[in-house]
Protein backbone atom coordinates (compact mmCIF):
# COMPACT_ATOMS: atom_id res chain seq x y z
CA UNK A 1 -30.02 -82.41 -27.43
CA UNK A 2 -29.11 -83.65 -24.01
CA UNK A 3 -28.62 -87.09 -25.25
CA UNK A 4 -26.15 -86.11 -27.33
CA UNK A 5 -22.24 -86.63 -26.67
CA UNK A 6 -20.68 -83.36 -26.11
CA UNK A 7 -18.53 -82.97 -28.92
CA UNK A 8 -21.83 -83.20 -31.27
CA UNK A 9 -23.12 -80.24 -28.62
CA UNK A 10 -20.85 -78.33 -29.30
CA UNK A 11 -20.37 -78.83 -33.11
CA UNK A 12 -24.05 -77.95 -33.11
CA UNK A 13 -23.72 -75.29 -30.87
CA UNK A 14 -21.21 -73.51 -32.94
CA UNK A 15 -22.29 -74.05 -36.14
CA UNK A 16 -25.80 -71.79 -35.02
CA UNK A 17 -23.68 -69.44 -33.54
CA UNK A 18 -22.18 -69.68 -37.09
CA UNK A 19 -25.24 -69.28 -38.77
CA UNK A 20 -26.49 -66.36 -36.79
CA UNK A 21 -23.31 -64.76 -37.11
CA UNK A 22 -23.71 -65.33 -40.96
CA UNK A 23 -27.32 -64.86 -41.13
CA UNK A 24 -27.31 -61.46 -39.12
CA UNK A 25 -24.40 -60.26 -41.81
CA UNK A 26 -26.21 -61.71 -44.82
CA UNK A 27 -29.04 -59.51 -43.53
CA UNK A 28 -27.24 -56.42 -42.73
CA UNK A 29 -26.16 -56.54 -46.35
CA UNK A 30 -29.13 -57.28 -48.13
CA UNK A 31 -31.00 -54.26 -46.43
CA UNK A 32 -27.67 -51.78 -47.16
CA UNK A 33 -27.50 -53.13 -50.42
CA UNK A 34 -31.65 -52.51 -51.18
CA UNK A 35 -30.99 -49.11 -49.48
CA UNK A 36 -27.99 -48.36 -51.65
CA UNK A 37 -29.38 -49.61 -54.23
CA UNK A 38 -33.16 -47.52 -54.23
CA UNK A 39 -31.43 -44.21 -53.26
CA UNK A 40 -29.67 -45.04 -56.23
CA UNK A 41 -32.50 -45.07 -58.11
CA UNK A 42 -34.73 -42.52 -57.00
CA UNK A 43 -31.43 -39.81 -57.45
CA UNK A 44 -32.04 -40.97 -61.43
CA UNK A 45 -35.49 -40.12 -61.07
CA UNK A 46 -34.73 -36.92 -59.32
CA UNK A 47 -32.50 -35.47 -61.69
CA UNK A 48 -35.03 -35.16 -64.45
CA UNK A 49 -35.78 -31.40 -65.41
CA UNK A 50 -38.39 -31.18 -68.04
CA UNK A 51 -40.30 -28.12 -67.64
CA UNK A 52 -39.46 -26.59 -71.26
CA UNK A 53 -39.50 -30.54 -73.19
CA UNK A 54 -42.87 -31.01 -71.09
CA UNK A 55 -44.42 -28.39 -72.33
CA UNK A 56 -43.05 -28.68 -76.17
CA UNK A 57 -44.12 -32.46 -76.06
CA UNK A 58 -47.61 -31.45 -74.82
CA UNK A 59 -47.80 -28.74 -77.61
CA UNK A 60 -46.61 -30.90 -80.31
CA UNK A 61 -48.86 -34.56 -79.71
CA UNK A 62 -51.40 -33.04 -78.10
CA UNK A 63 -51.98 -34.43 -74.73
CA UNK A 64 -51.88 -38.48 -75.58
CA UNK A 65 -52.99 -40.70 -72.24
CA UNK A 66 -50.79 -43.40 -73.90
CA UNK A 67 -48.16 -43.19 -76.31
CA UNK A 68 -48.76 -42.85 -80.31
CA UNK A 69 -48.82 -46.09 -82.00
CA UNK A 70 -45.04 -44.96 -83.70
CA UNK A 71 -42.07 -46.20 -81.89
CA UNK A 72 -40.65 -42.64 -81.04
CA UNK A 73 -37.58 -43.94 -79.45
CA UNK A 74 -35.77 -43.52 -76.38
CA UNK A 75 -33.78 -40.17 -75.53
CA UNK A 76 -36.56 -37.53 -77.68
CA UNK A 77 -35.72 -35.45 -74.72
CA UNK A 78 -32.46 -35.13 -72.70
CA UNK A 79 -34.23 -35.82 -69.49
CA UNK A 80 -34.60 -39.30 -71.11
CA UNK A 81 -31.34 -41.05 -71.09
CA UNK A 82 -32.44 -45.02 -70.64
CA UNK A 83 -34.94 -46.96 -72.42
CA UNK A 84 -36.46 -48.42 -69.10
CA UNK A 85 -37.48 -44.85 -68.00
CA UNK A 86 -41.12 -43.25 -68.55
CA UNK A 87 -42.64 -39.86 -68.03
CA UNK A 88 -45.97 -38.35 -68.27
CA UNK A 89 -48.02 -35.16 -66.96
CA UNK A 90 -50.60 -35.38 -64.07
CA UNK A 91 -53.57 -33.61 -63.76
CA UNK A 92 -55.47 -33.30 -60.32
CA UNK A 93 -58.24 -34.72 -61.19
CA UNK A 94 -56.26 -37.95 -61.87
CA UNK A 95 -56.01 -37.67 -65.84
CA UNK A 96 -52.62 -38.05 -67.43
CA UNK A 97 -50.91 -37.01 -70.20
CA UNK A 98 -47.86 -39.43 -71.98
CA UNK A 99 -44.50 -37.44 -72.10
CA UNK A 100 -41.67 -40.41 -72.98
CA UNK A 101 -41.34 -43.88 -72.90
CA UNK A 102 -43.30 -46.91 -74.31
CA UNK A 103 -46.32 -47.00 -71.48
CA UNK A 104 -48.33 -44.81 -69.48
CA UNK A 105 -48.92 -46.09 -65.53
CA UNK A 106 -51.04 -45.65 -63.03
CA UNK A 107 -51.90 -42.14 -61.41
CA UNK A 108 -52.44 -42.77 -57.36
CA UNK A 109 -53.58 -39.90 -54.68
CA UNK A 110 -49.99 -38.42 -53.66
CA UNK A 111 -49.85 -37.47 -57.99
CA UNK A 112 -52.67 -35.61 -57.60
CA UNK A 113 -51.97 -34.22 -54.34
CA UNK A 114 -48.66 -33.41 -55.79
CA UNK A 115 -51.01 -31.72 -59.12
CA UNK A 116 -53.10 -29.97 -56.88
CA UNK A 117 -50.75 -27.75 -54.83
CA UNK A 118 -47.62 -28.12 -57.03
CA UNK A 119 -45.44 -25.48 -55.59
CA UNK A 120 -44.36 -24.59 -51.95
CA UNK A 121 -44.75 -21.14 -50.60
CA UNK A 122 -41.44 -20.11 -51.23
CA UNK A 123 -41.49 -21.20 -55.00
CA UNK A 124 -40.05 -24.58 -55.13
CA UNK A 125 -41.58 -27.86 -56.49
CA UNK A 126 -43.18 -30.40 -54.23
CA UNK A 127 -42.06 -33.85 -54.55
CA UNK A 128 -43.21 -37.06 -53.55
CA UNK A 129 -41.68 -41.19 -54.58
CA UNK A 130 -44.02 -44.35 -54.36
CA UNK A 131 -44.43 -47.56 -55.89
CA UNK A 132 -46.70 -48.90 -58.65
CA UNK A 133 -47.96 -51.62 -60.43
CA UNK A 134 -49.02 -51.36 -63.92
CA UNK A 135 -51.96 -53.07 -65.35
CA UNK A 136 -49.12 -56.31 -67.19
CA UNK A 137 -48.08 -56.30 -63.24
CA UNK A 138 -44.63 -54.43 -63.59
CA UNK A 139 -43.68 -53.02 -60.36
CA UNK A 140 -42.47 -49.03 -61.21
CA UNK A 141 -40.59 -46.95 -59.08
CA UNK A 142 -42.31 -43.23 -59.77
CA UNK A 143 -40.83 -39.53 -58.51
CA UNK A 144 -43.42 -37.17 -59.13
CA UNK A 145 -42.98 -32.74 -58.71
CA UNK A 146 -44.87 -30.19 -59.08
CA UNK A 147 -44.20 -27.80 -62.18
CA UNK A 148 -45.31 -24.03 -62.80
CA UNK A 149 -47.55 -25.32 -66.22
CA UNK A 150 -50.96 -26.19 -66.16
CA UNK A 151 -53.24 -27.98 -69.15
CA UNK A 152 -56.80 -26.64 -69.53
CA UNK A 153 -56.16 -24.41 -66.45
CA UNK A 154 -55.23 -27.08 -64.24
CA UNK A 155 -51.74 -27.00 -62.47
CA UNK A 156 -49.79 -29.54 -63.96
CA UNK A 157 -46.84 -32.10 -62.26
CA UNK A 158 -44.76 -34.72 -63.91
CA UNK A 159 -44.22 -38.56 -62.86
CA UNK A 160 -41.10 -39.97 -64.00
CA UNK A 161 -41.23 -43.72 -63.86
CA UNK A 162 -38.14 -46.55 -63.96
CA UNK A 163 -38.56 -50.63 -63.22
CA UNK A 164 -38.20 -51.84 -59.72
CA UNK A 165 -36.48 -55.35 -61.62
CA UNK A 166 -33.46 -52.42 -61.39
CA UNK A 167 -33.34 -53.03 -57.63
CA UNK A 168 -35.53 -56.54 -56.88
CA UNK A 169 -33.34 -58.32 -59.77
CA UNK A 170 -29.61 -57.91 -58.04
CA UNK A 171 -30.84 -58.10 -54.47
CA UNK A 172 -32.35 -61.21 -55.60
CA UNK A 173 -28.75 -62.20 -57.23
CA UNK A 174 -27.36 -61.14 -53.74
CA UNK A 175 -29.94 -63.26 -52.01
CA UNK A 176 -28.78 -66.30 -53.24
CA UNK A 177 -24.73 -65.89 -53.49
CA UNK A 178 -25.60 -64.75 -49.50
CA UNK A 179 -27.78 -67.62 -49.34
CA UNK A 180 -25.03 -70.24 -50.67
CA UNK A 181 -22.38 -68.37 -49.18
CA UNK A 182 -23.63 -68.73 -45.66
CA UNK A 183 -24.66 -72.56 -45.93
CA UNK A 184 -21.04 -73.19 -47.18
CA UNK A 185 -20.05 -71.66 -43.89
CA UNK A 186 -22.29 -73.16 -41.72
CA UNK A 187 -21.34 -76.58 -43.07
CA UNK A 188 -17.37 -75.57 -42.57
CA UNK A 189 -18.26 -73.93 -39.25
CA UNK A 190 -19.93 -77.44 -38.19
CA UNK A 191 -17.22 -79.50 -39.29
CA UNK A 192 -14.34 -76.91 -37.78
CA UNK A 193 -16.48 -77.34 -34.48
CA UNK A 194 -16.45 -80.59 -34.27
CA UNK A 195 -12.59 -81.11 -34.74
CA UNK A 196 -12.20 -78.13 -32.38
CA UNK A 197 -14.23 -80.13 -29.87
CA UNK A 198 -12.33 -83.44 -30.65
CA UNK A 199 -8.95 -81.22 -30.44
CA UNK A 200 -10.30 -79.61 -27.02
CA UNK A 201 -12.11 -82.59 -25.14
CA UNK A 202 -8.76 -84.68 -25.71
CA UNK A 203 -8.15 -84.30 -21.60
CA UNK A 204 -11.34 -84.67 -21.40
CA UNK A 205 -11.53 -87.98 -22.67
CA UNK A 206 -7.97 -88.81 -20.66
CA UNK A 207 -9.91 -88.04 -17.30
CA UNK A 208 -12.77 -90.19 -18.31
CA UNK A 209 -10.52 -92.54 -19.09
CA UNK A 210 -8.41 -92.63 -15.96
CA UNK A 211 -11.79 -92.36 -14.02
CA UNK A 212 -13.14 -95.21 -15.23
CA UNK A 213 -10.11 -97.37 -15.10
CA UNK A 214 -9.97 -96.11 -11.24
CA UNK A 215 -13.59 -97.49 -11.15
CA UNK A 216 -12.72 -100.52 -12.33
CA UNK A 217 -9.31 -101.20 -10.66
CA UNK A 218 -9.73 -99.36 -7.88
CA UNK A 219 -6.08 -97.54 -8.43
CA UNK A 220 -5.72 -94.03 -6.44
CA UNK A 221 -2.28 -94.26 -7.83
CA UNK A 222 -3.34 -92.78 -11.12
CA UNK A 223 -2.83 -89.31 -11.67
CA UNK A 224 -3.39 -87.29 -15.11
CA UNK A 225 -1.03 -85.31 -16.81
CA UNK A 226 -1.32 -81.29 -16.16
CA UNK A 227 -0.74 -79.07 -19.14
CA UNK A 228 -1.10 -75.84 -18.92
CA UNK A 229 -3.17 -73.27 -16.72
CA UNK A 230 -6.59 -73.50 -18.39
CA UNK A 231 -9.94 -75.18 -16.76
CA UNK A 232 -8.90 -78.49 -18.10
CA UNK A 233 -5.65 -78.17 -16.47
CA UNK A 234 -7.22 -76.90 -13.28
CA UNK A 235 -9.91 -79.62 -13.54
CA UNK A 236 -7.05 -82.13 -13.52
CA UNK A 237 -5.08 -80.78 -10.74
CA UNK A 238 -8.12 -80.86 -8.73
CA UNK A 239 -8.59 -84.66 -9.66
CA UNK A 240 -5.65 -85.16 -9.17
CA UNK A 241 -5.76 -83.95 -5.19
CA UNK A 242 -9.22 -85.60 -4.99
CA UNK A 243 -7.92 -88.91 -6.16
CA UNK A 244 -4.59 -88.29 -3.71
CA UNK A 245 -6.67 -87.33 -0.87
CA UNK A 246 -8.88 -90.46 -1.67
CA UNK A 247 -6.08 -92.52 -1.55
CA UNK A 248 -4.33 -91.10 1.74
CA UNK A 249 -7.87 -91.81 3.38
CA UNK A 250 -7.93 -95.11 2.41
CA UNK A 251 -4.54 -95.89 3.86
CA UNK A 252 -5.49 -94.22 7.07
CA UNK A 253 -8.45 -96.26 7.49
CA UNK A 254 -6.28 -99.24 6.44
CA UNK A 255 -4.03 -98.47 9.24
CA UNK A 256 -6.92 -97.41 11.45
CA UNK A 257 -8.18 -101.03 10.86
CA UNK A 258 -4.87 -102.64 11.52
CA UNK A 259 -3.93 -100.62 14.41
CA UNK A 260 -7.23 -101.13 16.07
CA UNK A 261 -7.32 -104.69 15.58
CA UNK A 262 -3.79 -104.86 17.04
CA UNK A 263 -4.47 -103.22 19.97
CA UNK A 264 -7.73 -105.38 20.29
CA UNK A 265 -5.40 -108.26 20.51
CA UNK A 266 -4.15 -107.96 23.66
CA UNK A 267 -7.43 -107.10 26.51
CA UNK A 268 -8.85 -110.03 24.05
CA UNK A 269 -6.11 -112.85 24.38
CA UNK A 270 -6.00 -111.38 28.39
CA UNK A 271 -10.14 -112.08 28.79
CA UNK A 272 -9.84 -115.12 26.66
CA UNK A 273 -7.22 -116.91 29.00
CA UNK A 274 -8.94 -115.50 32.12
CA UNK A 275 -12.23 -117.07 31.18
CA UNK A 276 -10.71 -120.01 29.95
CA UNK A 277 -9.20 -119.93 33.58
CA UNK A 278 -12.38 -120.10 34.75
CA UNK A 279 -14.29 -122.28 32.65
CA UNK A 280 -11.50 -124.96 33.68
CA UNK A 281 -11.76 -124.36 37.09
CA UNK A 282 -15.84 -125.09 36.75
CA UNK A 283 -14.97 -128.09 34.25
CA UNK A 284 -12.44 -129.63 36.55
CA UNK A 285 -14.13 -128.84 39.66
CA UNK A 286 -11.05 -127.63 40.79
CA UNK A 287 -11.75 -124.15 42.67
CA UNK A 288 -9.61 -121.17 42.22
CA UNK A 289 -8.35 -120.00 45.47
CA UNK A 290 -9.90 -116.80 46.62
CA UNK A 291 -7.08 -114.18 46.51
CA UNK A 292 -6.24 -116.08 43.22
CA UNK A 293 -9.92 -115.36 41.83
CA UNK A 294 -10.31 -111.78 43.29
CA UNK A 295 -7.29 -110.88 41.09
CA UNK A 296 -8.71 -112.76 37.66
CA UNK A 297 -11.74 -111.22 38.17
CA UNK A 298 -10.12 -107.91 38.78
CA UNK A 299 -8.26 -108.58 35.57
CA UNK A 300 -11.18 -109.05 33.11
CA UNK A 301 -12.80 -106.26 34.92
CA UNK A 302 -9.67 -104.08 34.09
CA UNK A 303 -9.67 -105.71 30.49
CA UNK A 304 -13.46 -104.89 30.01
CA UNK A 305 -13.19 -101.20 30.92
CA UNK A 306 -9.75 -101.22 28.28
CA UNK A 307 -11.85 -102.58 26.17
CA UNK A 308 -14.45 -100.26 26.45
CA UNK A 309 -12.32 -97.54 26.29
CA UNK A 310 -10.62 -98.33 22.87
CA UNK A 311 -13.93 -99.30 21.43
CA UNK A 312 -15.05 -95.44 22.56
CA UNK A 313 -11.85 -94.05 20.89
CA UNK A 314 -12.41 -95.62 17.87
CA UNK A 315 -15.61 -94.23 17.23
CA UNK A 316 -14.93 -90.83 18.04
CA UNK A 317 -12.16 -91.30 15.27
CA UNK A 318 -14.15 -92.88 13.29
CA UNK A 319 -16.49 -89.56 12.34
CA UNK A 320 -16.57 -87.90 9.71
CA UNK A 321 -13.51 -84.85 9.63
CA UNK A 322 -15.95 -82.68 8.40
CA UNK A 323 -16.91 -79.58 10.31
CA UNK A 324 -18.58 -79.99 13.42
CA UNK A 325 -21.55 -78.63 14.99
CA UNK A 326 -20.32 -75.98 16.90
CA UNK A 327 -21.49 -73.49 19.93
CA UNK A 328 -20.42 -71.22 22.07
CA UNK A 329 -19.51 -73.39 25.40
CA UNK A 330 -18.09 -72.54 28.93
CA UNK A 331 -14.51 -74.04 29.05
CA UNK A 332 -14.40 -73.48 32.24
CA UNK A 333 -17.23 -75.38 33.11
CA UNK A 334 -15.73 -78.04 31.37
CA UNK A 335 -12.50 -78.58 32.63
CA UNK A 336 -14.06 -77.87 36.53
CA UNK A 337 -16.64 -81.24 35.27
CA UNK A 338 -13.30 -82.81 33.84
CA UNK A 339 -11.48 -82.21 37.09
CA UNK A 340 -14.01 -83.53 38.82
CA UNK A 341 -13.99 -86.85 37.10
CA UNK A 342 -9.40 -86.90 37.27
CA UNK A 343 -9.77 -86.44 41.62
CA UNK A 344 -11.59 -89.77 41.14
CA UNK A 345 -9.36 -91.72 39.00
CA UNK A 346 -6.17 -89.93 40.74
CA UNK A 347 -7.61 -90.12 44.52
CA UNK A 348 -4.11 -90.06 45.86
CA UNK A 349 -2.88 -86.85 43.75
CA UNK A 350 -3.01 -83.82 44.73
CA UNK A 351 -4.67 -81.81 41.68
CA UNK A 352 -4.48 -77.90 41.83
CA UNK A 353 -6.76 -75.83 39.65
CA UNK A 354 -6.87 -72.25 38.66
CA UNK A 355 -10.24 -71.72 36.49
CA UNK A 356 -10.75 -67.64 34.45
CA UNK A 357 -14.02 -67.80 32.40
CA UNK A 358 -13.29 -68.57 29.13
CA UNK A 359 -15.75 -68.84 26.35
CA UNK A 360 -15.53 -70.78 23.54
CA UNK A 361 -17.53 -72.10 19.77
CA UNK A 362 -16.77 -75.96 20.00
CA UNK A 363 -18.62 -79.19 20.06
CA UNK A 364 -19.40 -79.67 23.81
CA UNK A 365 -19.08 -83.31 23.99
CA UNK A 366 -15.78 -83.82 21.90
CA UNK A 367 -14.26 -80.63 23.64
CA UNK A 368 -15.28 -82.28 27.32
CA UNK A 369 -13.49 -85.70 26.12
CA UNK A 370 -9.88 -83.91 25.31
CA UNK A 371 -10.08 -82.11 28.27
CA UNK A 372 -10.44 -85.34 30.12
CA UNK A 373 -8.08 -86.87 27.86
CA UNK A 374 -5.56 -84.33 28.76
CA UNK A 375 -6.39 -85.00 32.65
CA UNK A 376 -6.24 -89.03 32.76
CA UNK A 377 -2.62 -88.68 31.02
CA UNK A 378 -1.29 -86.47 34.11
CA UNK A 379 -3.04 -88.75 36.19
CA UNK A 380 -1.98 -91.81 34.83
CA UNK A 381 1.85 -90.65 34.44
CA UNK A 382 1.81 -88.70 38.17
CA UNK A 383 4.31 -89.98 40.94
CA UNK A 384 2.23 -91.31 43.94
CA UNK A 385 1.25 -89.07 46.51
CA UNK A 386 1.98 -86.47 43.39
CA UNK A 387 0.32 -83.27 42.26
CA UNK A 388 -1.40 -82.09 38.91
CA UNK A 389 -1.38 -78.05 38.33
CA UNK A 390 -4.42 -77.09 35.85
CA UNK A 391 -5.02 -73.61 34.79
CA UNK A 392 -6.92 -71.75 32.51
CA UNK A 393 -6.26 -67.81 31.85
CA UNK A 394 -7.20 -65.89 28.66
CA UNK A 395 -8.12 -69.41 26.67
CA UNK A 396 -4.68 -71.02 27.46
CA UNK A 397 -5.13 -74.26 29.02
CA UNK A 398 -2.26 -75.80 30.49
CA UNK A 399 -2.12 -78.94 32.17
CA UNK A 400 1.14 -79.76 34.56
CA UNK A 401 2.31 -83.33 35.69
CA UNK A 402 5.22 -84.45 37.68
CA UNK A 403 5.80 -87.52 35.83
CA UNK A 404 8.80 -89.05 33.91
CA UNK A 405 8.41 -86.67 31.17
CA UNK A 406 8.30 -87.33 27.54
CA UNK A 407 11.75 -87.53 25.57
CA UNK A 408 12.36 -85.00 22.92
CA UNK A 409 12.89 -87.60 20.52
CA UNK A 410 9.17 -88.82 21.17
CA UNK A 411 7.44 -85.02 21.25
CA UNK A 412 6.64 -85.60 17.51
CA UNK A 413 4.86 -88.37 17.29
CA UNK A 414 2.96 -88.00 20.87
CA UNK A 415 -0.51 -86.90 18.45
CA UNK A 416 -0.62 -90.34 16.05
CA UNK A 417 -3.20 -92.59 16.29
CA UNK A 418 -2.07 -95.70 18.12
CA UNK A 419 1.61 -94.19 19.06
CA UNK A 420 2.73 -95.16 22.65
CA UNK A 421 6.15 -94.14 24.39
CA UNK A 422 7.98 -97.52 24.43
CA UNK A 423 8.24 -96.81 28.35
CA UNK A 424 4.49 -96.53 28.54
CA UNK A 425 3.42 -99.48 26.89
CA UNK A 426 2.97 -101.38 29.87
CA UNK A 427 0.39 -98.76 31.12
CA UNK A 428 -3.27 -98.82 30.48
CA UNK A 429 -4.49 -96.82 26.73
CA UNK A 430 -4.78 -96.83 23.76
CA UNK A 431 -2.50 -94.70 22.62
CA UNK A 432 -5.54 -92.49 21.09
CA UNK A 433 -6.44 -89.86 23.59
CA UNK A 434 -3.81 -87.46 22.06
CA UNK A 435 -4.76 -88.12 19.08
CA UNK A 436 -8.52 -87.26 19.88
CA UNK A 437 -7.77 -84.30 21.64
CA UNK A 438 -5.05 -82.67 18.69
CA UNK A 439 -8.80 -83.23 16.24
CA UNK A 440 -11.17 -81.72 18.75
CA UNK A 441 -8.73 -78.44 19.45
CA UNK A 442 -8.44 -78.32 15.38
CA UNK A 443 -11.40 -78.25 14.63
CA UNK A 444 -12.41 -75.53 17.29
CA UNK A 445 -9.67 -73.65 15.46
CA UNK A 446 -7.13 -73.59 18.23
CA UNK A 447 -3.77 -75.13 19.23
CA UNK A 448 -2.07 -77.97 21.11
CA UNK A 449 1.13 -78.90 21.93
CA UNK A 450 3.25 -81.03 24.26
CA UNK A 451 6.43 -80.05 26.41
CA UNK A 452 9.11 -81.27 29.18
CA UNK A 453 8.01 -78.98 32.25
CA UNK A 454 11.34 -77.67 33.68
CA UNK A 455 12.16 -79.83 37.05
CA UNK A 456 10.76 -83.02 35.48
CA UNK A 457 7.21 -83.96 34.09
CA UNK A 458 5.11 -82.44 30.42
CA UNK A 459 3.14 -79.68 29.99
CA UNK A 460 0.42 -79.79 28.15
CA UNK A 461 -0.93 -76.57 26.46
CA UNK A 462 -4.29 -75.69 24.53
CA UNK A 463 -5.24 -72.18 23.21
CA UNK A 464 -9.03 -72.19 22.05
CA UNK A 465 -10.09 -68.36 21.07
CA UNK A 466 -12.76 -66.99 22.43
CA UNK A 467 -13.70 -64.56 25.09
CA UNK A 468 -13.70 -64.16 28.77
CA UNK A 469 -17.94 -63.14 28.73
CA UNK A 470 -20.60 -65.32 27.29
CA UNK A 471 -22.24 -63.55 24.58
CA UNK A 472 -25.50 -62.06 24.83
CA UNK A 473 -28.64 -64.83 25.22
CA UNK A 474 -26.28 -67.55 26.84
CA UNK A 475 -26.70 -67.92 30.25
């Protein structure tokens, strides 16, 4: 079943639900019909009242355990209105006597019970109906009641007898015009399905096809047509944002690559020409004046650690964006460790810090890295002999320089990858560590902005949520 295509699935599938459907009706009308159909016939039997003709038939041929040789005829006695009906007197001790109709038939235990105690208390006739099968194998349906006459002083009750061919013959009729009428509709239900599935699994097949041809080209331009608000619709509009957001990743990473490899350039060409400096100098044997070689080696020193940096940016960008192991972390622990770290970059600054408890769920290391990220920007962009104010109250981090400033013109585009103020390009960076910090403060579902600091320099603001006490356990 699994191996086959869907839309033979589901024409399978529902032509049995068909045929259940069908089957379970067929059924319910074959047993009303049979039902129907024997109270039917048993009313017939019931509405025989022969007491008088019993006894005159009885009195006239004698008491005959099978009828005279004659042909007597249907309808001797008004109870006797059909030429398929019988009757004949029971005895208790199982012997018969022939009333009407061309055979006699069997006498079973509820006749005689019914012979034996033929009246109730209050004066009415007992009654019982049952099936038989005469000696030629003719199934009989037979009502037998008690009567008020008895036969050589034994109470007497009569058996009136009709075919069961009365009922078995049309439900057998019904059987088969059921039978044929449910195979014709499992056959139409089967085909119906399967153009209903051909109809249905048209978008289907148009997602299939644009998948594959996305497979094969490699296209995240594609998108499929929505009609509609049904699954298939939905199914497409979610393919549709799967394919989009497939193809905006791709075009990040494509700049990602180009970026980085552009910003590679430059420490590279610098430590290229510095050690072919050097090798020349050895070739040559030309010596590089001190002072001279102090400052190249200073230079690839400085290029190294660039280099190092970047290469450190990049892979923190380079992880996955999907959610992060978080905990609950001190962030003021942090930023004291990241403070730490900016006196010794910034040795000349005077850095100011005012520290509340402030607890946080983040990813330690990625949270310490923006907070240092934050720091080495007011460091790097500080006056001389300037000052950096850091505080932290009620998980609002803010982080004042006393630098240029940033223009307004520039605030939106200070958290892109790679983007660099035109008047900072001359500075050390990548142009990632606001980048790095804007993902770290998302994902640890706060905020962080950027803005000119009145009297000159940027503030830099992050709001984490949290609490000012660690929770219970972490200590």
């Amino acid at each position: 079943m699994k191996r086959l295509p869907l839309r033979s699935r589901l024409a399978i599938l529902t032509a049995a639900a068909v045929a259940v459907a069908v089957a379970a009706v067929a059924l319910s009308c074959w047993l009303l019909t049979k039902q129907q159909l024997t109270e039917q016939l048993d009313r017939s039997l019931r509405q025989a009242d022969a007491v008088p003709q019993i006894s005159r038939s009885i009195n006239q041929n004698g008491c005959l355990a099978t009828p005279p040789v004659q042909d007597v005829g249907p309808g001797h006695y008004p109870f006797i209105n059909t030429t398929n009906t019988s009757a004949q007197v029971v005895q208790r001790n199982g012997k018969s006597c022939w009333v009407e109709g061309t055979a006699a038939f069997p006498v079973t235990k509820p006749d005689q019970a019914i012979a034996a105690d033929p009246l109730k208390p209050d004066g009415t006739p007992r009654a019982v109906t049952h099936n038989v099968t005469t000696a030629d194998g003719t199934e009989l349906r037979v009502y037998t009641m008690g009567t008020n006459l008895a036969l050589d002083r034994q109470p007497l009750a009569l058996s009136v007898a009709r075919p069961l061919s009365e009922i078995t013959d049309p439900l057998n009729t019904l059987a088969w015009v059921l039978l044929a009428v449910a195979g014709i509709g499992v056959l139409g239900a089967g085909a119906a399905g399967l153009l209903i599935a051909r109809a249905g699994l048209k978008p289907v097949d148009r997602l299939t096809e644009t998948v594959e041809h996305i497979a094969r080209t490699e296209d995240l331009s594609v998108r499929i047509p929505v009609e509609g608000e049904d699954e298939i619709a939905r199914l497409s509009e979610s393919f549709n944002a799967m394919t989009a957001a497939l193809a905006s990743s791709r075009d990040r990473q494509q700049q990602l690559i180009a970026d980085a490899g552009h910003e590679l350039r430059t420490p590279l060409t610098s430590l290229r020409t510095n050690i072919e400096l050097l090798e020349r100098s050895e070739a040559t044997g030309r010596p590089i004046p001190p002072a001279d070689r102090k400052a190249l080696l200073a230079s690839v020193k400085a290029q190294m650690t660039e280099l190092a940096a970047l290469i450190g940016d990049l892979q923190e960008l380079s992880r996955p964006d999907g959610a992060p192991t978080l905990q609950v972390v001190a962030l003021h622990e942090i930023a004291e460790a990241a403070l730490e770290r900016a006196r010794l970059r910034g040795p000349d600054l005077t850095i100011r810090a005012e520290l509340a408890p402030w607890y946080v769920r983040a990813e330690p290391v990625a949270l310490e890295r923006a907070v240092v990220n934050l720091l080495d920007n007011a460091v790097k962009f500080s006056p001389p002999s300037g000052s950096v104010e850091v505080r932290l109250d009620h998980g609002v981090l803010t982080v004042r320089d006393h630098g240029p400033g940033i223009p307004e013109d520039e605030l939106p585009h200070v958290f892109e990858r790679f983007w660099r103020s035109p008047s900072a390009r001359s500075l050390p960076g990548s142009g990632l560590g606001l980048s790095i910090v804007a993902r770290t403060v998302q994902q640890s579902g706060g905020e962080v902005s950027l803005r000119p600091a009145g009297g000159g320099g940027t503030v830099a603001t992050v709001r984490l949520p949290g609490a000012p006490t660690a929770p219970p356990g972490l200590t």
